[in-house]
C-alpha atoms as a PDB file:
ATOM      1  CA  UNK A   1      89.339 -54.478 -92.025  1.00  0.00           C
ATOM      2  CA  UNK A   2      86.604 -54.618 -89.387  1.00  0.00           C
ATOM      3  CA  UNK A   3      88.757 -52.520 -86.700  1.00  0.00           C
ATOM      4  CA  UNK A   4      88.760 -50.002 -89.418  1.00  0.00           C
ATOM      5  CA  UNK A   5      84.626 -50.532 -90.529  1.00  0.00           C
ATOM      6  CA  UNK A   6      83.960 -49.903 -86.823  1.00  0.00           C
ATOM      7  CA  UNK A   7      85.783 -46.624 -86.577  1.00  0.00           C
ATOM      8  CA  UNK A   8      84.201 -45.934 -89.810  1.00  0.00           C
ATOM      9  CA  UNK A   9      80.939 -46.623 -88.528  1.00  0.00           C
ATOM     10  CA  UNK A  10      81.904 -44.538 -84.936  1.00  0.00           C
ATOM     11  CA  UNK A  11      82.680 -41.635 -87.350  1.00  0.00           C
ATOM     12  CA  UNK A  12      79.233 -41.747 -88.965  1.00  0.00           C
ATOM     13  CA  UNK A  13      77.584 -41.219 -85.400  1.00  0.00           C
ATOM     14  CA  UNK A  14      79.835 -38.478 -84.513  1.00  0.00           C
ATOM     15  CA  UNK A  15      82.205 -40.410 -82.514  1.00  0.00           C
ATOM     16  CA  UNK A  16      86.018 -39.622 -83.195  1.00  0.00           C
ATOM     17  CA  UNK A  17      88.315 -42.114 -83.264  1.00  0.00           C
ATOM     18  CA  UNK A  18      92.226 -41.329 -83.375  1.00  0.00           C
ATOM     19  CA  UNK A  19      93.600 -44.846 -83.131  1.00  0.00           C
ATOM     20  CA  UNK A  20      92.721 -48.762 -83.111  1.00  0.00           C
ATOM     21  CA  UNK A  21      94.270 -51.813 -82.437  1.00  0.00           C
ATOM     22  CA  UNK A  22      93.252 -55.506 -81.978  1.00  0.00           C
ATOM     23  CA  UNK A  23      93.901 -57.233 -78.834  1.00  0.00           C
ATOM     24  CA  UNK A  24      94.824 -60.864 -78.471  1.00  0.00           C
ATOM     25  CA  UNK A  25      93.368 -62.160 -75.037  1.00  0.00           C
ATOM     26  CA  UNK A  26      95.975 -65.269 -74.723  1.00  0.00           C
ATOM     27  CA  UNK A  27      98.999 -63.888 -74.893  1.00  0.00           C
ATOM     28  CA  UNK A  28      98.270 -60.009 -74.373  1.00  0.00           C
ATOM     29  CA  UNK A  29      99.650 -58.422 -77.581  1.00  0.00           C
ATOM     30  CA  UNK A  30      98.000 -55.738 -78.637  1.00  0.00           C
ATOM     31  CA  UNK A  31      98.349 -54.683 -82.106  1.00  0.00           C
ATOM     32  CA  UNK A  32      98.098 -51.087 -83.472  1.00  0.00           C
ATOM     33  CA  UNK A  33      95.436 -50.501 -86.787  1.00  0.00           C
ATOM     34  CA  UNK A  34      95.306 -47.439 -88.929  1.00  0.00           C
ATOM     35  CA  UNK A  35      92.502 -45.453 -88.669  1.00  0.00           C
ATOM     36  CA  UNK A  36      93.944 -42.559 -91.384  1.00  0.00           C
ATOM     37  CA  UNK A  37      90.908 -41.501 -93.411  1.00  0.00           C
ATOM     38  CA  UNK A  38      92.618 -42.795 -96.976  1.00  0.00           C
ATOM     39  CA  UNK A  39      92.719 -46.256 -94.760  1.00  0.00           C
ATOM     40  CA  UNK A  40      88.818 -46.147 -94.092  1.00  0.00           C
ATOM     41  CA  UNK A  41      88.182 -45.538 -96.968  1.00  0.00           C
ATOM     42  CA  UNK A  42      89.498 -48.084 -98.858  1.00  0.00           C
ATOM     43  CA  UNK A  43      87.874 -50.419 -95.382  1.00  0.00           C
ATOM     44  CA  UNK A  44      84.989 -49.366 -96.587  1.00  0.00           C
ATOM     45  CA  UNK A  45      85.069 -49.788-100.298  1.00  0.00           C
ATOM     46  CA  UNK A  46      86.155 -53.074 -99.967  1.00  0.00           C
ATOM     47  CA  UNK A  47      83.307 -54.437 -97.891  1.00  0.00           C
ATOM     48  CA  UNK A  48      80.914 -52.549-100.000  1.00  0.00           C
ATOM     49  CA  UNK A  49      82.906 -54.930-102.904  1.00  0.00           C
ATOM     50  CA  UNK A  50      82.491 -58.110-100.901  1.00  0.00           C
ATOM     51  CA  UNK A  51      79.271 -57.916-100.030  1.00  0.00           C
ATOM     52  CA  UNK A  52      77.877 -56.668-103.785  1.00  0.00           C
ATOM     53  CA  UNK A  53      79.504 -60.228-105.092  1.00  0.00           C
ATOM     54  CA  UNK A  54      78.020 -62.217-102.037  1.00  0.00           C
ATOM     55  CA  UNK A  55      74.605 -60.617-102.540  1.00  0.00           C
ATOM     56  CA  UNK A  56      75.177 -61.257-106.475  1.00  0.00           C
ATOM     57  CA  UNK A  57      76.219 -64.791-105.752  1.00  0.00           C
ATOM     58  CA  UNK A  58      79.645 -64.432-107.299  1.00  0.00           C
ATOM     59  CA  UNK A  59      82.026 -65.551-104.886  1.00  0.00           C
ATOM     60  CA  UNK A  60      83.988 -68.442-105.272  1.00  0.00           C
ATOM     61  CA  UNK A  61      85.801 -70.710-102.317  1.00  0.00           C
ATOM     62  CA  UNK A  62      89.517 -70.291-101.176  1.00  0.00           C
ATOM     63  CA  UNK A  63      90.085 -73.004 -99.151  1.00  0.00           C
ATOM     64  CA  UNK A  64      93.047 -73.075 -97.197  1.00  0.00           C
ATOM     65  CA  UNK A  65      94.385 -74.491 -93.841  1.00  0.00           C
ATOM     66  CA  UNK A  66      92.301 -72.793 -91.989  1.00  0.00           C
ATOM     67  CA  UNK A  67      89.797 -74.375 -92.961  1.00  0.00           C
ATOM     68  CA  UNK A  68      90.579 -77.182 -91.001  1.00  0.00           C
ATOM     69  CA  UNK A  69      88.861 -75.107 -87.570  1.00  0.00           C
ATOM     70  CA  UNK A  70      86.111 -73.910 -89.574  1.00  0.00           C
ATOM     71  CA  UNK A  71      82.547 -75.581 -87.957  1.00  0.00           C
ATOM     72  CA  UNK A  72      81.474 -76.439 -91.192  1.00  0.00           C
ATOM     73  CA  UNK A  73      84.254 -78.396 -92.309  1.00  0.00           C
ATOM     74  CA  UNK A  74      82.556 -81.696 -91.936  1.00  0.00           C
ATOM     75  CA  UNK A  75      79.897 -79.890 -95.023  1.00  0.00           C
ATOM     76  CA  UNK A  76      82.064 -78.071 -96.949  1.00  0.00           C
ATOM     77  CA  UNK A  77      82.635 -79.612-100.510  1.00  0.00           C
ATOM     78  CA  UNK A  78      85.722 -77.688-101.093  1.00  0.00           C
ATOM     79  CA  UNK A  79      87.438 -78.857 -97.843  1.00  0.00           C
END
């Protein structure tokens, strides 16, 4: 999603963006993203989604492995 929020974001400055893709520094793979305009859209909609239930405090934790490398393991009650 935030490849896709960027380009959206490009595109509202008059930038136009034809492709993305997220690099992975150790190992040099380089991923291609979508950038269609149905696939911005729905970028966007969802982050307008997430953060309307984080400003409206309704959110609830997921906690999964990851969690494990998150810095505020040692805090978290869910972990």
């Amino acid at each position: 999603m935030q490849i896709r929020l960027y380009a959206r974001g490009l595109a509202a400055v008059g930038e136009q963006v034809c492709s993305g893709s997220i690099a992975f520094l150790e190992d040099t793979n380089v991923i291609p993203v979508q950038v269609s305009e149905e696939m911005l859209t729905k970028a966007e909609q969802d982050a307008e989604k997430l953060i309307s239930g984080i400003m409206n405090r309704e959110f609830s934790a997921c906690p999964w492995d990851q969690c494990k490398a998150c810095d505020y393991v040692r805090i978290c009650r869910f972990v």
